[in-house]
N, C-alpha and C. Protein backbone atom coordinates (compact mmCIF):
# COMPACT_ATOMS: atom_id res chain seq x y z
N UNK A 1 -16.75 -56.84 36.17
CA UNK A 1 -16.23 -56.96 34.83
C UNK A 1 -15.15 -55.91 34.62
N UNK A 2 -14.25 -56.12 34.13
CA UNK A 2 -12.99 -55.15 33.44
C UNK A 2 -13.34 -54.57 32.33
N UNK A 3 -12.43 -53.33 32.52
CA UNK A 3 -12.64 -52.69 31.58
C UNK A 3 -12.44 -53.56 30.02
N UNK A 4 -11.31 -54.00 29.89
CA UNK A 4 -10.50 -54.73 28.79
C UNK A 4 -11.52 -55.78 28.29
N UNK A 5 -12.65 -56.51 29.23
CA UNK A 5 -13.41 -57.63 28.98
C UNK A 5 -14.74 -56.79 28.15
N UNK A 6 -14.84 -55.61 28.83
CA UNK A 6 -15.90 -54.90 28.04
C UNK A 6 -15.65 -54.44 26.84
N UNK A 7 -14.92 -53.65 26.60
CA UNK A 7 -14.25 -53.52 24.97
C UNK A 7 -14.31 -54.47 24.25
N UNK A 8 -13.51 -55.76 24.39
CA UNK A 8 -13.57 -57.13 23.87
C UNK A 8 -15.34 -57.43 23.53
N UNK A 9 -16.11 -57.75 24.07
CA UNK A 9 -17.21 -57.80 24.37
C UNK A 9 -17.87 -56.80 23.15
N UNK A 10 -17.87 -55.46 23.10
CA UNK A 10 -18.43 -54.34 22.34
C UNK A 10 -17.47 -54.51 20.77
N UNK A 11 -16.66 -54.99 20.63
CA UNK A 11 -15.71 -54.77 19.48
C UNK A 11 -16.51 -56.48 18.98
N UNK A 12 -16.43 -57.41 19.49
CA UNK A 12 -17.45 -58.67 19.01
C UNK A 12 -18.57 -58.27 18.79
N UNK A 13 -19.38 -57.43 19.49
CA UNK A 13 -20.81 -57.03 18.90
C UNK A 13 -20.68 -56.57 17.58
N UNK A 14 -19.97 -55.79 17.52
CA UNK A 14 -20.11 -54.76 16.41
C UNK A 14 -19.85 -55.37 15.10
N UNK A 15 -18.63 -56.61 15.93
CA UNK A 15 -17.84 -57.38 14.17
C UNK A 15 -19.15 -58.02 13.90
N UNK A 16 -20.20 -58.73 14.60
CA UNK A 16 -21.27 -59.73 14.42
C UNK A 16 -22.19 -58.81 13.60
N UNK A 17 -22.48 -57.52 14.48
CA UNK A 17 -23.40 -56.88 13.47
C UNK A 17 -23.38 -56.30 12.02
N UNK A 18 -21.82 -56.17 11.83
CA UNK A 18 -21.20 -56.06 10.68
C UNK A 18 -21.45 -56.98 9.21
N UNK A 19 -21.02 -58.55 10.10
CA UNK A 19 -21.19 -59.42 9.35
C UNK A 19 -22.40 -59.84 9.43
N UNK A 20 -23.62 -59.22 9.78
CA UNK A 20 -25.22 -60.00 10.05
C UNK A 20 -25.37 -61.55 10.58
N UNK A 21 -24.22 -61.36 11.47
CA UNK A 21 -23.85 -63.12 12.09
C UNK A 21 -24.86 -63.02 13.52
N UNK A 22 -26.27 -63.72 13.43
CA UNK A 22 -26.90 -63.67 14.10
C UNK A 22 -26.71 -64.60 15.38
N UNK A 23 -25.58 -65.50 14.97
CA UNK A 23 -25.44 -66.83 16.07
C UNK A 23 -24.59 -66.21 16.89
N UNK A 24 -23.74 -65.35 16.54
CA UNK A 24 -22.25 -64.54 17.12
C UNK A 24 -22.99 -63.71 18.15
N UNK A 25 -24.00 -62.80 17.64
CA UNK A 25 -24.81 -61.65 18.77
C UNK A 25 -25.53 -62.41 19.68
N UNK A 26 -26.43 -63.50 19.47
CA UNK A 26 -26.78 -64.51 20.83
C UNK A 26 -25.75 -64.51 21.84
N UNK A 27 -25.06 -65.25 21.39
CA UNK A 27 -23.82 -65.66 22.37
C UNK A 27 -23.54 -64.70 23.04
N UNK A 28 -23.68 -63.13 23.07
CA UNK A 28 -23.38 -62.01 23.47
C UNK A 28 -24.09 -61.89 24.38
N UNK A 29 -25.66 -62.00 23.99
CA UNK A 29 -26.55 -61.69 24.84
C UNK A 29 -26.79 -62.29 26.80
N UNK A 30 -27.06 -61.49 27.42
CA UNK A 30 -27.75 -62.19 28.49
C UNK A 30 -29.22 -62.79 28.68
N UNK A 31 -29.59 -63.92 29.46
CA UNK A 31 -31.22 -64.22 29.52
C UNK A 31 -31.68 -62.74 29.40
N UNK A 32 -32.71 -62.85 28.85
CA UNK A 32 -33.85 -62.22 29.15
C UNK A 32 -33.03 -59.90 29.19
N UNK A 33 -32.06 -60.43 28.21
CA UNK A 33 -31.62 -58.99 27.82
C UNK A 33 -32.59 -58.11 27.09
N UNK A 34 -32.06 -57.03 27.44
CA UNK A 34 -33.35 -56.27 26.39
C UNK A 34 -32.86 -55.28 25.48
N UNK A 35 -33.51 -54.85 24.48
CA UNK A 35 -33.26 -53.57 23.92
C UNK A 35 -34.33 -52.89 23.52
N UNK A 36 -33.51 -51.22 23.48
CA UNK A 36 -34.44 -49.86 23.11
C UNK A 36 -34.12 -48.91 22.49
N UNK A 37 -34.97 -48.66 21.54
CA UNK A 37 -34.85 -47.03 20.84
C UNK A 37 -35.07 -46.14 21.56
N UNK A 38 -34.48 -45.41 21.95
CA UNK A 38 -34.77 -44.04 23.15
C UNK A 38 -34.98 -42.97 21.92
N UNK A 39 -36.39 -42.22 22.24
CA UNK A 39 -36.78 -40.51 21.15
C UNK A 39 -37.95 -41.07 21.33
N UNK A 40 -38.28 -39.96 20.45
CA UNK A 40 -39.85 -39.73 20.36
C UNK A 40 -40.75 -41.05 19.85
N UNK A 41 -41.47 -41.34 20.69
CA UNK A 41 -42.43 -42.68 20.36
C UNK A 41 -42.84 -42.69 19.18
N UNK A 42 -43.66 -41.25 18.60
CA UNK A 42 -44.15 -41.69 17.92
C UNK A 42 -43.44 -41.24 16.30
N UNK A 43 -42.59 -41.10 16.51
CA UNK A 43 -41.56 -41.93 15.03
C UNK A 43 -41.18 -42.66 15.23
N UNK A 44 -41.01 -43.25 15.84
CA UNK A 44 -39.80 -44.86 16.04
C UNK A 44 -41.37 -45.99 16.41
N UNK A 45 -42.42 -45.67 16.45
CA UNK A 45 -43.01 -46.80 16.42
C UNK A 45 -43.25 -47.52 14.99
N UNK A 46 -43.14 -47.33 14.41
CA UNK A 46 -42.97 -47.91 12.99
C UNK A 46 -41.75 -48.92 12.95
N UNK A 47 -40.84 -48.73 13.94
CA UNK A 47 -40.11 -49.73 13.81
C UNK A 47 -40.46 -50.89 14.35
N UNK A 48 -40.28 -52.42 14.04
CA UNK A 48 -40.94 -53.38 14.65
C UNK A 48 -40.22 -54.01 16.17
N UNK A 49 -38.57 -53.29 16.16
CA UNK A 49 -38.40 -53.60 17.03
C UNK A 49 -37.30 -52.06 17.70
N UNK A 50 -38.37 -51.51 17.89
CA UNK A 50 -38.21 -50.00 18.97
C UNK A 50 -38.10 -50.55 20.27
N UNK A 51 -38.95 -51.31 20.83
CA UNK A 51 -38.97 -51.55 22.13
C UNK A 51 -39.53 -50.80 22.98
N UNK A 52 -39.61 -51.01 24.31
CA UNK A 52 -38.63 -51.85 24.56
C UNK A 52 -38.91 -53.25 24.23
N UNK A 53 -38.04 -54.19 24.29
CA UNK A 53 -38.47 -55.68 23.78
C UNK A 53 -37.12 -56.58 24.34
N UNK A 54 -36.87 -58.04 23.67
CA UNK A 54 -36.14 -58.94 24.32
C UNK A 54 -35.04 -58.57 23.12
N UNK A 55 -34.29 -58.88 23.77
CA UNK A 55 -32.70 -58.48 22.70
C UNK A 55 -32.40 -59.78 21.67
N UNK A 56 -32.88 -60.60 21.70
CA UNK A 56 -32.46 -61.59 21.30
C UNK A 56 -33.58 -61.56 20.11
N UNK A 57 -34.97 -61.47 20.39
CA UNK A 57 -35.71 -61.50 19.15
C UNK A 57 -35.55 -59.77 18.55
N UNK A 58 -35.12 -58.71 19.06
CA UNK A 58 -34.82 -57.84 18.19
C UNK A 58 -33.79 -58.16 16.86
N UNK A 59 -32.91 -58.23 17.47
CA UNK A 59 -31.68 -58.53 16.60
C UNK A 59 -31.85 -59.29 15.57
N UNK A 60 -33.07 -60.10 15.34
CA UNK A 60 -33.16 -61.19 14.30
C UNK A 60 -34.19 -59.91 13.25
N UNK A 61 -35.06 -58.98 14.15
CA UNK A 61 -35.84 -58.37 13.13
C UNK A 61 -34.68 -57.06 12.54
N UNK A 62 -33.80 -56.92 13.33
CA UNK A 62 -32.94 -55.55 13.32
C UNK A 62 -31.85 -56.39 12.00
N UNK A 63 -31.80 -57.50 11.60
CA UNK A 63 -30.75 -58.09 10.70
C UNK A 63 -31.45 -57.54 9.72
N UNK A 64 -32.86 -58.21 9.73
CA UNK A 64 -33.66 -58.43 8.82
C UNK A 64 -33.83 -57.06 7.79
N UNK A 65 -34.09 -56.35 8.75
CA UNK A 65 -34.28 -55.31 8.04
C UNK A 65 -33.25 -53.78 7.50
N UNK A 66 -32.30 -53.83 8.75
CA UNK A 66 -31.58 -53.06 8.42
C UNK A 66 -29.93 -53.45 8.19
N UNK A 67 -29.15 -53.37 7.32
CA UNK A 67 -27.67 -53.94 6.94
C UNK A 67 -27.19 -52.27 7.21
N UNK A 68 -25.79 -53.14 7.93
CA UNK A 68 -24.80 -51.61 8.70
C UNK A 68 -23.93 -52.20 7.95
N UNK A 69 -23.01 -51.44 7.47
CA UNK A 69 -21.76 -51.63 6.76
C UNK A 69 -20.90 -50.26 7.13
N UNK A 70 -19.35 -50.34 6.90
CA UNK A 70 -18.70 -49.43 7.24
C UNK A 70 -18.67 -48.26 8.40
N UNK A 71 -18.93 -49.37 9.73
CA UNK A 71 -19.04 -48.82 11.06
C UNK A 71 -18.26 -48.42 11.80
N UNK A 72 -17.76 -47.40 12.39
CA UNK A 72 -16.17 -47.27 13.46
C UNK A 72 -17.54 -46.35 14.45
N UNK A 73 -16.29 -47.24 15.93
CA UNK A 73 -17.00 -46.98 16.92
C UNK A 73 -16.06 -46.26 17.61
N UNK A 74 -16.21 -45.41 18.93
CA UNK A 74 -15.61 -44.34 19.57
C UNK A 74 -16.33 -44.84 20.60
N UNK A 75 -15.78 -45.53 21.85
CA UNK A 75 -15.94 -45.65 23.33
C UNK A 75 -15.64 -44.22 24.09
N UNK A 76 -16.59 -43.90 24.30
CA UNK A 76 -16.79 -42.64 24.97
C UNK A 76 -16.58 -42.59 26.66
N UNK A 77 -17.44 -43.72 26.88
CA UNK A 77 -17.22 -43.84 28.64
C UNK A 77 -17.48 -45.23 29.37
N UNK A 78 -16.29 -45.38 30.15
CA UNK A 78 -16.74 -46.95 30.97
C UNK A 78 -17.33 -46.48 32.17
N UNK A 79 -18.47 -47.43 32.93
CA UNK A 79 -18.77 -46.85 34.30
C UNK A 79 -19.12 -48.23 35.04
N UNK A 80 -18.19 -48.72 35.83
CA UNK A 80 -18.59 -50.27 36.17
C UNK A 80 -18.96 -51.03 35.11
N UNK A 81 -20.32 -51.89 34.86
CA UNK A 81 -20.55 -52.43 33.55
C UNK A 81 -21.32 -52.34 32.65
N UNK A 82 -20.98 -50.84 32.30
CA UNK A 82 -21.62 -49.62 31.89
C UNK A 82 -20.80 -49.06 30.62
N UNK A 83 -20.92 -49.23 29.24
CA UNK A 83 -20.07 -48.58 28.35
C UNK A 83 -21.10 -47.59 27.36
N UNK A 84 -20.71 -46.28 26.59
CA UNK A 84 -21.14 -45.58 25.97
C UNK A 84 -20.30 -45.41 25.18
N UNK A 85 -20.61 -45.53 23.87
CA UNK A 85 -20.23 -46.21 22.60
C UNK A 85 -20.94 -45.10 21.51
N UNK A 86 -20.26 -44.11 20.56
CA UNK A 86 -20.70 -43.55 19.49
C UNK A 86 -20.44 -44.56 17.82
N UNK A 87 -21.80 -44.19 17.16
CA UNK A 87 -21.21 -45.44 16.50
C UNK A 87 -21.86 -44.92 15.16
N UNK A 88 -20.47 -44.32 13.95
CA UNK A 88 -20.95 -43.56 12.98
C UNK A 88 -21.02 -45.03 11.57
N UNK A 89 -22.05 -45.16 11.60
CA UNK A 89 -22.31 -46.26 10.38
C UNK A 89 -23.17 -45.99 9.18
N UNK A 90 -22.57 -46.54 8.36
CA UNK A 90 -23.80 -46.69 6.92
C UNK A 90 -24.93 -47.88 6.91
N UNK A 91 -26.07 -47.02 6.91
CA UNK A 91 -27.21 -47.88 6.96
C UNK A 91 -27.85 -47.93 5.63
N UNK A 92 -28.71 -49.42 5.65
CA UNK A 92 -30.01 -49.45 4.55
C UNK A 92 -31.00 -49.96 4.52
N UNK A 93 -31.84 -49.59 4.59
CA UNK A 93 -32.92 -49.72 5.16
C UNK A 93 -33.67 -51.06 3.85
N UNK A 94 -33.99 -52.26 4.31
CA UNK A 94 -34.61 -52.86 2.98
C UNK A 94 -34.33 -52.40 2.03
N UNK A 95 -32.90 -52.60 1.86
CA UNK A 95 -32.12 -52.68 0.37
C UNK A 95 -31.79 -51.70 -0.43
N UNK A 96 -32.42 -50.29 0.56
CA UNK A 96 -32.62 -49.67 -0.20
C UNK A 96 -31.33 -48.54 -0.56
N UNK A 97 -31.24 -47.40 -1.03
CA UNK A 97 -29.94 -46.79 -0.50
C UNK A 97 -29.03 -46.52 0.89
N UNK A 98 -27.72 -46.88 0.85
CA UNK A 98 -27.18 -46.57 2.38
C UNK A 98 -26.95 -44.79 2.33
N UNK A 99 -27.08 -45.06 3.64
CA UNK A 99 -26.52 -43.25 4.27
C UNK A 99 -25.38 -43.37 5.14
N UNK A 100 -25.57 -42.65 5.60
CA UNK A 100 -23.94 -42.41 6.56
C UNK A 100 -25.12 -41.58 7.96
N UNK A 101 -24.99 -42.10 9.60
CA UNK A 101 -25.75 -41.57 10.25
C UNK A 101 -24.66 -42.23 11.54
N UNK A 102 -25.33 -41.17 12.67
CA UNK A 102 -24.51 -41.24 14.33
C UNK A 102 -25.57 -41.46 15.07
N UNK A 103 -25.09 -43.09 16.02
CA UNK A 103 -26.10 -43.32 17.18
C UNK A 103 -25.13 -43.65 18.19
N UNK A 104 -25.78 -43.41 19.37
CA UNK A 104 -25.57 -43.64 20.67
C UNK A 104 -25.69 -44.78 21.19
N UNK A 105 -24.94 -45.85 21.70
CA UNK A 105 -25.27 -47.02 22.35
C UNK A 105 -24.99 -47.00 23.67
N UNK A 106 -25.65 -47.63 24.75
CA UNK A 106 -25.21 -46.97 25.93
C UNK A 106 -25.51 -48.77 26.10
N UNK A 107 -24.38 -49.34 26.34
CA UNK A 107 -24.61 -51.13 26.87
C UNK A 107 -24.56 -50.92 28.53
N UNK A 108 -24.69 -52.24 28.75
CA UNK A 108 -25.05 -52.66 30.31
C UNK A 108 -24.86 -53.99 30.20
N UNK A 109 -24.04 -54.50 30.92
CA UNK A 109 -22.91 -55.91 30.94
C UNK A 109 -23.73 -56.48 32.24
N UNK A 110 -23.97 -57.81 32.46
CA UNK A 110 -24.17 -59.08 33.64
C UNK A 110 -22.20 -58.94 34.28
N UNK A 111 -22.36 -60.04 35.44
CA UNK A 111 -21.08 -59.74 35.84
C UNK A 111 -20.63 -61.29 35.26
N UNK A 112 -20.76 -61.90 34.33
CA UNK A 112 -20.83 -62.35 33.33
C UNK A 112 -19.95 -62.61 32.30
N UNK A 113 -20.21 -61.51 32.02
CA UNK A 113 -19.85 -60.56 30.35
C UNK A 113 -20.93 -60.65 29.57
N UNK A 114 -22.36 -61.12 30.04
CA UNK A 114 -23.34 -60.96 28.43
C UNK A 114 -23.35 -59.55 29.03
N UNK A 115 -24.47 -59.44 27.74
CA UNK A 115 -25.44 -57.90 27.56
C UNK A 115 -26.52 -58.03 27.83
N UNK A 116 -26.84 -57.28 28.86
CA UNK A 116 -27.99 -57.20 29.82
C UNK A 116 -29.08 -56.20 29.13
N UNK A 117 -28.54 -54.92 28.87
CA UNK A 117 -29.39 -54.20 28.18
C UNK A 117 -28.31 -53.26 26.80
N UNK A 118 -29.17 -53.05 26.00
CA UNK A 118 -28.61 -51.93 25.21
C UNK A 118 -29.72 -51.18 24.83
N UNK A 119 -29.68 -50.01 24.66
CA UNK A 119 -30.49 -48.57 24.98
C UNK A 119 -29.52 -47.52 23.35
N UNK A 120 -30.36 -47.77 22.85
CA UNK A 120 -29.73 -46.84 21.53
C UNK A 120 -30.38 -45.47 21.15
N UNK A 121 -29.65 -44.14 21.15
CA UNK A 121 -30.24 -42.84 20.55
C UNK A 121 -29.75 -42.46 19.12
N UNK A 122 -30.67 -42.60 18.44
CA UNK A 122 -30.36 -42.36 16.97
C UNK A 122 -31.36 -40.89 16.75
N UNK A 123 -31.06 -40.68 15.48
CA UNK A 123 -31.75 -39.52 14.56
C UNK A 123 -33.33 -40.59 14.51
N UNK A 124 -34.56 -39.89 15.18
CA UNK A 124 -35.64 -40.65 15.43
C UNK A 124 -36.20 -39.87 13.95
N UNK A 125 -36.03 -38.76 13.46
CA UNK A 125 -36.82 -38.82 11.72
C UNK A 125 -36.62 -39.34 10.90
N UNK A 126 -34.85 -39.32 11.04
CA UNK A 126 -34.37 -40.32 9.53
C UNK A 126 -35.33 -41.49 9.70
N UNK A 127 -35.65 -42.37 11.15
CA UNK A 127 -35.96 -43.64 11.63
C UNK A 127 -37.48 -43.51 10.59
N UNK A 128 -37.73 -42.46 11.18
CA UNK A 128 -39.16 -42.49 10.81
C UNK A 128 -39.79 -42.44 9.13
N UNK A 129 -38.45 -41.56 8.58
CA UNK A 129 -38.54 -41.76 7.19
C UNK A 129 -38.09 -42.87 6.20
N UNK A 130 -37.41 -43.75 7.11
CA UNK A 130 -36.74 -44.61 6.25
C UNK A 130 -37.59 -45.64 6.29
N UNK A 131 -38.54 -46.27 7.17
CA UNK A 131 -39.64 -46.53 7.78
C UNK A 131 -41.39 -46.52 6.55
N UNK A 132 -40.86 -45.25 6.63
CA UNK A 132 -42.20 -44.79 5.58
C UNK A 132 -42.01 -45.07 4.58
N UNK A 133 -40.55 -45.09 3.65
CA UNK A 133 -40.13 -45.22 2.52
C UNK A 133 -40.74 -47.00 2.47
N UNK A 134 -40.61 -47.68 3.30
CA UNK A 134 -40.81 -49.43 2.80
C UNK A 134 -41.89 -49.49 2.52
N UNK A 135 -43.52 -48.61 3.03
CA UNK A 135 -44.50 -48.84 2.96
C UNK A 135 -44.75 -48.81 1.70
């Protein structure tokens, strides 16, 4: 995969997740892709989809529950089909107030172009508090 195909690729994720266009992020995906919250287990288990798990049924619970708005991303590093992606967005958690917070996406491309894996490091307390707040 090229570099240029991967960008393309990560700049469509992001517009899909933007717009909560769940049919747009399929199409992205590879079979049997996966995703993960990387930190401490036991704050991020409250999330329903921490993972690890299948990427395809995350993303439907990750719509569900959390809306990103006003996202800019910073490609940090390509490595074969390998990109690391900083990604400063406003989140809200079930409706509730947005914040402004920085996560780490570290993708992993098929030779393809889907997404094989994505592996995300976020702030695992905010996770955990925003979490607690729905209960």
């Amino acid at each position: 995969m090229q570099r240029e195909q991967i960008l393309t690729a990560i700049k469509a994720a992001y517009a899909a997740r933007l717009n909560d266009d769940a049919a747009a992020l399929a199409g992205l995906w590879a079979d049997g892709s996966t995703f993960e919250i990387e930190g401490e287990k036991s704050l991020i288990e409250a999330f329903p989809a921490a993972g690890p798990t299948g990427l395809h049924a995350a993303i439907d619970v990750i719509l569900a529950l959390v809306k990103m708005s006003d996202a800019q991303q910073e490609v940090v590093a390509i490595d074969g089909n390998r990109a690391v992606v900083i990604n400063r967005a406003s989140l809200s958690f079930g409706g509730g107030e947005p914040f402004v917070t920085t996560m780490c996406d570290v993708w992993e491309f098929d030779d393809a172009g889907k997404v094989r894996s994505l592996r995300e490091f976020l702030d695992t307390a905010m996770l955990a508090q925003e979490m607690a707040g729905l209960q």
